[in-house]
Protein backbone atom coordinates (compact mmCIF):
# COMPACT_ATOMS: atom_id res chain seq x y z
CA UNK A 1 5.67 0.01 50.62
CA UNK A 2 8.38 -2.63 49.68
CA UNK A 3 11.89 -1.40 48.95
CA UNK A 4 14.06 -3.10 46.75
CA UNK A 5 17.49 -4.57 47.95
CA UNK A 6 20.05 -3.09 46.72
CA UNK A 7 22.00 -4.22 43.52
CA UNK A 8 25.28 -6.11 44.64
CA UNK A 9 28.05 -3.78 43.28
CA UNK A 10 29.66 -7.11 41.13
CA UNK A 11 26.52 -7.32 40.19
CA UNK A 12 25.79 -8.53 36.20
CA UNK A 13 22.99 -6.06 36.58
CA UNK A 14 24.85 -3.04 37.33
CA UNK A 15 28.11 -3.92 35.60
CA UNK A 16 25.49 -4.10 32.50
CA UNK A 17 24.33 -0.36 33.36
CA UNK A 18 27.90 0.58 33.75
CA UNK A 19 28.76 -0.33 30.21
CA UNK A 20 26.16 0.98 28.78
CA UNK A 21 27.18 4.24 30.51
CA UNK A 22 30.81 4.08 29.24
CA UNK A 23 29.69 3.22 25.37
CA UNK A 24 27.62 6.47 25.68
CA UNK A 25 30.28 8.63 26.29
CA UNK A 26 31.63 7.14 24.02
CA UNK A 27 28.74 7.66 21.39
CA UNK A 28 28.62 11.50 22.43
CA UNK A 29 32.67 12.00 22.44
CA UNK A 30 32.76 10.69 18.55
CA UNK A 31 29.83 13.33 17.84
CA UNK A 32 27.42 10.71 16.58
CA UNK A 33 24.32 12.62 18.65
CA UNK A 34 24.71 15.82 16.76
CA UNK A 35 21.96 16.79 14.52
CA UNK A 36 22.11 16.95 10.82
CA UNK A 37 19.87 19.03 9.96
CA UNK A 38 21.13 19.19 6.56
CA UNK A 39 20.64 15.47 5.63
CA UNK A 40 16.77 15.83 7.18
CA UNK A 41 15.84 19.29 5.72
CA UNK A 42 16.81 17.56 2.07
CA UNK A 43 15.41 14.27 2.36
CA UNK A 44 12.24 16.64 3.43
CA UNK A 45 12.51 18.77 0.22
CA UNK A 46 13.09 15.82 -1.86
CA UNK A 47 10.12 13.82 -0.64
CA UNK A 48 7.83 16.54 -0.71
CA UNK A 49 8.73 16.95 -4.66
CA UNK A 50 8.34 13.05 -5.60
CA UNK A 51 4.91 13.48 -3.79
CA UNK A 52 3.95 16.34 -6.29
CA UNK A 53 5.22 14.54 -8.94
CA UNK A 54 3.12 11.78 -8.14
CA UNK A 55 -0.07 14.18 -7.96
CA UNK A 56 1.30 15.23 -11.06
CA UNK A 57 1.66 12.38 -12.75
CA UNK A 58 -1.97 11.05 -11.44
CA UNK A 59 -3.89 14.14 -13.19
CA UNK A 60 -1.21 13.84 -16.83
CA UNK A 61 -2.49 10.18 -17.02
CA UNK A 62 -5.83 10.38 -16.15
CA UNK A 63 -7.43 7.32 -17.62
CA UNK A 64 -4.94 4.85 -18.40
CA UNK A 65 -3.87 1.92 -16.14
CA UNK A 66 -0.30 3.22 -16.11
CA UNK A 67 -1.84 4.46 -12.77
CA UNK A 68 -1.12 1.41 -11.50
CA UNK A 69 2.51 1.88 -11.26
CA UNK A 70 2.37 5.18 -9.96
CA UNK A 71 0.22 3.66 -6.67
CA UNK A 72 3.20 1.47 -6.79
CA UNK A 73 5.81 3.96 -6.49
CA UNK A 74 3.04 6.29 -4.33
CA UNK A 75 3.44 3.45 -1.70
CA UNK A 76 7.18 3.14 -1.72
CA UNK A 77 7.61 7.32 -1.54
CA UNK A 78 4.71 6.94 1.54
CA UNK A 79 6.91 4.06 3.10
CA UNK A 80 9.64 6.83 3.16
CA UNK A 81 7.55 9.65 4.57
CA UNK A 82 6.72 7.25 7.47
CA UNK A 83 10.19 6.36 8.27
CA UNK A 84 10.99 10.60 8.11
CA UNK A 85 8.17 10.78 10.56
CA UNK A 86 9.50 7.86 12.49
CA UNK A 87 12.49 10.01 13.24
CA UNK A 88 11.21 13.23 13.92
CA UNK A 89 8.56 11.36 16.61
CA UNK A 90 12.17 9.92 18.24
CA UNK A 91 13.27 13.40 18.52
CA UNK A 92 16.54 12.97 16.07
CA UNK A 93 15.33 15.58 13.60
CA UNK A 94 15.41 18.99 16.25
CA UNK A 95 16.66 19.41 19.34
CA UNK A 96 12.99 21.25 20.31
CA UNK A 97 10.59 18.61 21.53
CA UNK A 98 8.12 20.92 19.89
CA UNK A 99 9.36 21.20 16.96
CA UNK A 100 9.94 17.96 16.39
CA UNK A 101 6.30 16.81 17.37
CA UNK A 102 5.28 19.95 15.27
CA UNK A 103 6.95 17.86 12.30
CA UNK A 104 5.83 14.22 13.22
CA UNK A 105 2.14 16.16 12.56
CA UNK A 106 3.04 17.31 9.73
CA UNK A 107 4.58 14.48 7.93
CA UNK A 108 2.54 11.49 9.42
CA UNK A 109 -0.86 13.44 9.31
CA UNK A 110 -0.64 15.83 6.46
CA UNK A 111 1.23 13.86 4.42
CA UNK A 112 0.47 10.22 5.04
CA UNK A 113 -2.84 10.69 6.76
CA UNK A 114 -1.39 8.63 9.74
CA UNK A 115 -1.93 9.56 13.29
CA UNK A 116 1.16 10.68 15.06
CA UNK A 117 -0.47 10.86 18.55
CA UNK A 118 -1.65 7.00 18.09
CA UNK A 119 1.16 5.78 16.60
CA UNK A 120 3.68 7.17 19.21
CA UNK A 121 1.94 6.31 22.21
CA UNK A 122 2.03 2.52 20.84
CA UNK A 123 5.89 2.58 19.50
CA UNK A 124 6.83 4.23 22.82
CA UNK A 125 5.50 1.22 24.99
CA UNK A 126 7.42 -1.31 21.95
CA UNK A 127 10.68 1.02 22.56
CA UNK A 128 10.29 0.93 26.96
CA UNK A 129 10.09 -2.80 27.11
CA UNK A 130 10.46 -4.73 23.31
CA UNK A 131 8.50 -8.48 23.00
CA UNK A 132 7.47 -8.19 26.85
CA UNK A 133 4.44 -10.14 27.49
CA UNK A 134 1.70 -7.07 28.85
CA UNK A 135 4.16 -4.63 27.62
CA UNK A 136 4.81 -4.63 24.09
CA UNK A 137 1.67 -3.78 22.14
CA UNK A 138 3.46 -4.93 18.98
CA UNK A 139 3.23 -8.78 20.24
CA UNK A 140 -0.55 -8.74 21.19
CA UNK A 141 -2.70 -11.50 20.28
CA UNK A 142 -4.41 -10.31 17.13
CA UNK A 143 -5.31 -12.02 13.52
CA UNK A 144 -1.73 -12.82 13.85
CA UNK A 145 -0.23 -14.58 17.35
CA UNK A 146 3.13 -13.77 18.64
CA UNK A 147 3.03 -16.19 21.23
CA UNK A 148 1.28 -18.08 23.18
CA UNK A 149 1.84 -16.56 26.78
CA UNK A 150 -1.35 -15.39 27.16
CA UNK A 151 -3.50 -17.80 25.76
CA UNK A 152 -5.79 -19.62 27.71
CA UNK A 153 -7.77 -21.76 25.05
CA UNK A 154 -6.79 -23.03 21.83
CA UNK A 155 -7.93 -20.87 19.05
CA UNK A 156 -11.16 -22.58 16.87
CA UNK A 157 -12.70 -22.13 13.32
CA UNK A 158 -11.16 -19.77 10.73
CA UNK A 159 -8.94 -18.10 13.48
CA UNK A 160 -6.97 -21.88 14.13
CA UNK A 161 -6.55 -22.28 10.77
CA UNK A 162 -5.04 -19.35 9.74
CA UNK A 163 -3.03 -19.16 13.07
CA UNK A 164 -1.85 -22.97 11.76
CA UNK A 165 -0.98 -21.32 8.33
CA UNK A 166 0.12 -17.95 10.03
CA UNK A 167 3.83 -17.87 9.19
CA UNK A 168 3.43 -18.64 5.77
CA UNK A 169 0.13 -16.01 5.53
CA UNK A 170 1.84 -13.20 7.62
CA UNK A 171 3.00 -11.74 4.33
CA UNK A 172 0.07 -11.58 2.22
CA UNK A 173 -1.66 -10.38 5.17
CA UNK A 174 0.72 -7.58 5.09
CA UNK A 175 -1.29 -6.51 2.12
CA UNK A 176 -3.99 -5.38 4.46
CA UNK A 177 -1.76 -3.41 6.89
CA UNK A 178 -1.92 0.15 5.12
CA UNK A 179 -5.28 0.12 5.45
CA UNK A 180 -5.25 -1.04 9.52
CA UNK A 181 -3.31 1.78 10.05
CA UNK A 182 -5.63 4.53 8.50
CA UNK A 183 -8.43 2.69 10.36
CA UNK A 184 -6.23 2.46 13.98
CA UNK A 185 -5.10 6.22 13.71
CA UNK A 186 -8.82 7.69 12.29
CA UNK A 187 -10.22 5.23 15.49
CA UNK A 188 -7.62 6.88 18.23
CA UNK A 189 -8.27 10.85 17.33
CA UNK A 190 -12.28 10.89 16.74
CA UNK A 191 -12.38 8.48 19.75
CA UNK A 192 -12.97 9.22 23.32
CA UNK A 193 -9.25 8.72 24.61
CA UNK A 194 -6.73 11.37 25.57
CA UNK A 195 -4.78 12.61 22.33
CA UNK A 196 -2.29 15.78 22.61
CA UNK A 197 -3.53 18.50 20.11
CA UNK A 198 -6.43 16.44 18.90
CA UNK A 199 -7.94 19.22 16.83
CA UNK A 200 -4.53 19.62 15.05
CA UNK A 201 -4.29 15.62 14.42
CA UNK A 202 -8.36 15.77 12.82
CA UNK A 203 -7.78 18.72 11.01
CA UNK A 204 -4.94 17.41 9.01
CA UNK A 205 -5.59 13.48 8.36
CA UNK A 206 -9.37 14.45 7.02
CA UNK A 207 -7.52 17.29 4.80
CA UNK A 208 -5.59 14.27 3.51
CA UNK A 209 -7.87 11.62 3.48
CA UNK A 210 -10.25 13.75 1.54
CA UNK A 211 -8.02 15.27 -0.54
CA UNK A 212 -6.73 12.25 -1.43
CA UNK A 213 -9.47 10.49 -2.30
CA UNK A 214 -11.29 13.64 -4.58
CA UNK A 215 -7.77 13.72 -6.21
CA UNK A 216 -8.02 9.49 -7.00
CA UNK A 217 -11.71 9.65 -7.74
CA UNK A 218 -11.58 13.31 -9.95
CA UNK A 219 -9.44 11.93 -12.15
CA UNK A 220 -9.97 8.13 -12.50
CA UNK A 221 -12.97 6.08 -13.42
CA UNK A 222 -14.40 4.31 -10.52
CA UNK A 223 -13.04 1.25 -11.39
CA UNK A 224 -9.36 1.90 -11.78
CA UNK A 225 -10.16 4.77 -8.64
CA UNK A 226 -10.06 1.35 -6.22
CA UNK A 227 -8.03 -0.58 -8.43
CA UNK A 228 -4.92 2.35 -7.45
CA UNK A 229 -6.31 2.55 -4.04
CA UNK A 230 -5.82 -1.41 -3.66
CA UNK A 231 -2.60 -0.97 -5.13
CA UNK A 232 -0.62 1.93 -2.90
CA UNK A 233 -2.75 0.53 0.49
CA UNK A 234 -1.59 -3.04 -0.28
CA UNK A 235 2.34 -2.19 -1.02
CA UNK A 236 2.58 0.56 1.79
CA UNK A 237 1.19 -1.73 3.97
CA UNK A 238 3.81 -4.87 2.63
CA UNK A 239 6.51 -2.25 2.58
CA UNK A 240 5.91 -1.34 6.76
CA UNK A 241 5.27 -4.78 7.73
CA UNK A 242 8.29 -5.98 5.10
CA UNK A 243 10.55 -3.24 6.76
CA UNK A 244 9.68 -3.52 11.09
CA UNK A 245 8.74 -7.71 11.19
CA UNK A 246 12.28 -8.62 10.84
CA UNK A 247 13.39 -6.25 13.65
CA UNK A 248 12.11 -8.18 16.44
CA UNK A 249 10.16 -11.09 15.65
CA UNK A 250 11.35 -14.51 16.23
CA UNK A 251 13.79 -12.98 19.06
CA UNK A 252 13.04 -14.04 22.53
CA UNK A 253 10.06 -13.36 24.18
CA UNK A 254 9.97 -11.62 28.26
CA UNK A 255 7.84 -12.68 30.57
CA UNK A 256 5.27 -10.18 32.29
CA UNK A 257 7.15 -10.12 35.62
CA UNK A 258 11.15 -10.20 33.57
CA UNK A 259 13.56 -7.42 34.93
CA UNK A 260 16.01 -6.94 32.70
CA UNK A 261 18.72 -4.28 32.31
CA UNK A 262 18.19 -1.27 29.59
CA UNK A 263 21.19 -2.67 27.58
CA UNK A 264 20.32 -6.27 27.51
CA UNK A 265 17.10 -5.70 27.23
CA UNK A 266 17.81 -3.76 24.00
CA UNK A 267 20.23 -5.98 22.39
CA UNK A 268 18.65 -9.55 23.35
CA UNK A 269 15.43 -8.72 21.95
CA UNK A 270 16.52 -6.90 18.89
CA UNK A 271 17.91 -8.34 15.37
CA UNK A 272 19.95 -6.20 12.83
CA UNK A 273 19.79 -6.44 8.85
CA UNK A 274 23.42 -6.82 6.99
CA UNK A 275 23.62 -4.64 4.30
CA UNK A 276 24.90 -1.87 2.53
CA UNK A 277 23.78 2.39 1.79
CA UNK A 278 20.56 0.27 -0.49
CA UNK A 279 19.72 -1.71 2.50
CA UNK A 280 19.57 1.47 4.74
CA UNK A 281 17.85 3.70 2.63
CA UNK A 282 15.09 0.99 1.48
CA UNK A 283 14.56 0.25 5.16
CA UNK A 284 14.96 4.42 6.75
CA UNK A 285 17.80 2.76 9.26
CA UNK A 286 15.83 0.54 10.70
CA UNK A 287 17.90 -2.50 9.58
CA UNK A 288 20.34 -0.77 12.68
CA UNK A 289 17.65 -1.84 14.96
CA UNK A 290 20.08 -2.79 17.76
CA UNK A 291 21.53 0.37 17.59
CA UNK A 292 18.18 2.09 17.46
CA UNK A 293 17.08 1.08 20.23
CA UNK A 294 20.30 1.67 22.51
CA UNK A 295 19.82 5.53 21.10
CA UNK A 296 16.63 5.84 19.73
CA UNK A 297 17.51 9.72 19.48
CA UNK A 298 20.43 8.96 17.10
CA UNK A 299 20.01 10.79 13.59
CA UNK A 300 19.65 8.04 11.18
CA UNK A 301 22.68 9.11 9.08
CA UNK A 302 25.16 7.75 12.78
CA UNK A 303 23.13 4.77 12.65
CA UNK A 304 25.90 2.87 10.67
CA UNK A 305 28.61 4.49 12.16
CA UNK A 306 27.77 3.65 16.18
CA UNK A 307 27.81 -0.04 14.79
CA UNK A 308 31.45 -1.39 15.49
CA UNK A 309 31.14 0.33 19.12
CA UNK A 310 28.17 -1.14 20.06
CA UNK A 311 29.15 -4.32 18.52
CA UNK A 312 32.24 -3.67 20.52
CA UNK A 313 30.31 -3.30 23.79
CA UNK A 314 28.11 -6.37 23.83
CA UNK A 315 31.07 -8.67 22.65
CA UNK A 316 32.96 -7.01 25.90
CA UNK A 317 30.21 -7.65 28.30
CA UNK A 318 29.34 -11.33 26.55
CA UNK A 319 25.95 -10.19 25.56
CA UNK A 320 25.37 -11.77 22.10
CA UNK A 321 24.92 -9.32 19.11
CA UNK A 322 22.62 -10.77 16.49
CA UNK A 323 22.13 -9.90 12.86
CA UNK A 324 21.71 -11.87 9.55
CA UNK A 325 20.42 -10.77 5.96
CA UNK A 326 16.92 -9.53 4.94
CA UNK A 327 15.98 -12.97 3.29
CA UNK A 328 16.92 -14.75 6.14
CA UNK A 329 15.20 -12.67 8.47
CA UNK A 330 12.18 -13.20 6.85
CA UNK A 331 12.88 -17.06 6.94
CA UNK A 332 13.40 -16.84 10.45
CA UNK A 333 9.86 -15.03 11.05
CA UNK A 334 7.96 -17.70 9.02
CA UNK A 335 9.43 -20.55 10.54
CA UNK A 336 9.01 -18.73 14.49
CA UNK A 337 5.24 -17.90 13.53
CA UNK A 338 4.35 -21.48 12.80
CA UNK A 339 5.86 -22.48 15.38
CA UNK A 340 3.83 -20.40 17.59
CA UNK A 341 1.01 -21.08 15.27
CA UNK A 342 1.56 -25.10 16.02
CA UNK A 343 1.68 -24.35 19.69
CA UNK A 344 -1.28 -22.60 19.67
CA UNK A 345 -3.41 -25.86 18.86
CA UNK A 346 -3.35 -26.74 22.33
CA UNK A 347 -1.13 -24.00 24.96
CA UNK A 348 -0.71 -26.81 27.47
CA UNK A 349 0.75 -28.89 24.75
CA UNK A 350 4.12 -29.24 24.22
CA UNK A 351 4.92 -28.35 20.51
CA UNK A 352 7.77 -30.83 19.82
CA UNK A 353 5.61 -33.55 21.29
CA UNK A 354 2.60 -33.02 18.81
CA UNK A 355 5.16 -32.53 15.68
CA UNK A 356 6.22 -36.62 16.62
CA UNK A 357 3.08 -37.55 17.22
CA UNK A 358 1.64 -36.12 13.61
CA UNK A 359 5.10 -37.82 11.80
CA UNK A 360 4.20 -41.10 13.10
């Protein structure tokens, strides 16, 4: 068996671990991992109302497109129940492991008919090593290409011309997220794979699922049924993809083999959103993605507060701090994805060289 040499004690390495040492003390000293249970147990209460209301309002209307809007604001109250769920699965809600997965169940698969069991084993490899080639399923080749690391043929047909179009598509393709995820999560608990309390996860996305959809088709005609299902599906899934693309894409890419420090690694491959109280409730806290990912187990509510330390830390340790507004974030992903898209004609082709050779 090999053994590693041992880190240099001047090391960048260490000195990195060191400081990320020191800014946790001083994250606990300043209180900013105590629960809130307050804050969590309301924003439970108050979602769980807006989603009655919505049933509510679905059966009052009955046959009148005003249902429309109500899948709208369905899919924005669904985008909020994910992000609650989000939080309980990073154990910031309870200090009980169980009780937190207990509510992760609960809220993804009761109430947004979501796997919890999928979607945490995937975000848990994203948190371990973010935009890591082999590592990070969120930058797998799919309809949509992160990069071109892995690619050992140009893509051909419908796939290279969307992939050539893909930045400017990515959004629209959002459209069809909410429905991926159903699909992914249904896929992972009737399939063959390991999943912790399996009958649990079943149980409660088909009592959602079904309920849902005898609630939509009860009271609608069949027409406007799919018309409101188009509508919340599309939206939630713009809303997700609106609210976790700017996070991390268009920030540097590791290689497979790339050993990197915990705090670098955090901070280099993660991008905050500017922004006030509107900016972190429409995105659940995410737009402190640096900080989320130093201390994923941070209540959302500290979020904001552990900012000027950690912004404090990297400029201390020369480890560059980025963050920029939602619009431009979204600029930046367009213009990285066509990039990537453009490289992807040809992966032993440099990019830059083929843009100059198509100008001429």
């Amino acid at each position: 068996m090999a053994i590693a040499a041992p880190i240099p004690p001047s090391s960048p390495r260490e000195r990195q671990v060191s400081a990320y040492m020191a800014l946790g003390t001083r994250v606990r000293a300043a209180g900013l991992m105590r629960r809130r249970h307050g804050y969590y147990w309301a924003t439970f209460l108050l979602l769980t109302g807006l989603l009655a209301g919505l049933v509510a309002a679905v059966v009052l209307l009955g046959h009148s497109w005003w249902q429309l809007a109500v899948a709208a604001g369905l899919a924005v109250v669904l985008g909020q129940v994910m992000f609650l769920g989000h939080d309980a699965a990073h154990r910031q809600i309870f200090a009980s492991g169980r009780w937190n997965d207990w509510a992760s169940l609960v809220i993804a698969n009761l109430y947004a008919g979501m796997s919890y069991g999928w979607w945490q084993h995937k975000h848990s490899r994203h948190h371990a090593k973010p935009n890591q080639v082999g590592a990070d399923p969120d930058i797998d080749a799919d309809t949509i290409l992160f990069h071109t690391a892995d690619l050992q043929a140009p893509r051909t047909g419908w796939r290279a011309a969307l992939t050539r179009r893909q930045g400017w598509l990515f959004f629209p393709l959002l459209l069809l997220e909410g429905l991926n995820l159903h699909v992914s999560g249904v896929k992972t608990i009737f399939g063959r794979g390991p999943v912790k309390r399996r009958t649990v996860e079943i149980v409660f996305v088909t009592a959602r699922l079904v309920g849902y959809l005898a609630l939509v088709f009860w009271f609608m005609p069949v027409g406007l049924a799919f018309a409101f299902l188009g509508v919340q599906l599309g939206l939630f899934g713009l809303y997700m993809g609106a609210v976790f693309a700017p996070n991390h894409k268009g920030m540097p890419i590791v290689p497979k083999d790339s050993r990197i420090d915990f705090f670098s690694r955090q901070v280099l491959m993660s991008r905050s959103i500017t922004g006030g109280r509107l900016v972190d409730w429409a995105m659940g806290g995410l737009n402190h993605q640096v900080e989320h990912h130093l201390f994923p187990s941070m209540p959302r509510p500290h979020l904001r507060r552990v900012r000027p330390l950690v912004r404090q830390a990297c400029l201390e340790q020369g480890v560059p701090y980025t963050e920029t507004s939602l619009l431009r974030s979204y600029g930046i992903v367009v213009r990285y994805l066509n990039e990537v898209g453009l490289a992807a004609r040809d992966p032993f082709q440099c990019p830059l060289t083929a843009e100059l050779r198509s100008a001429r």
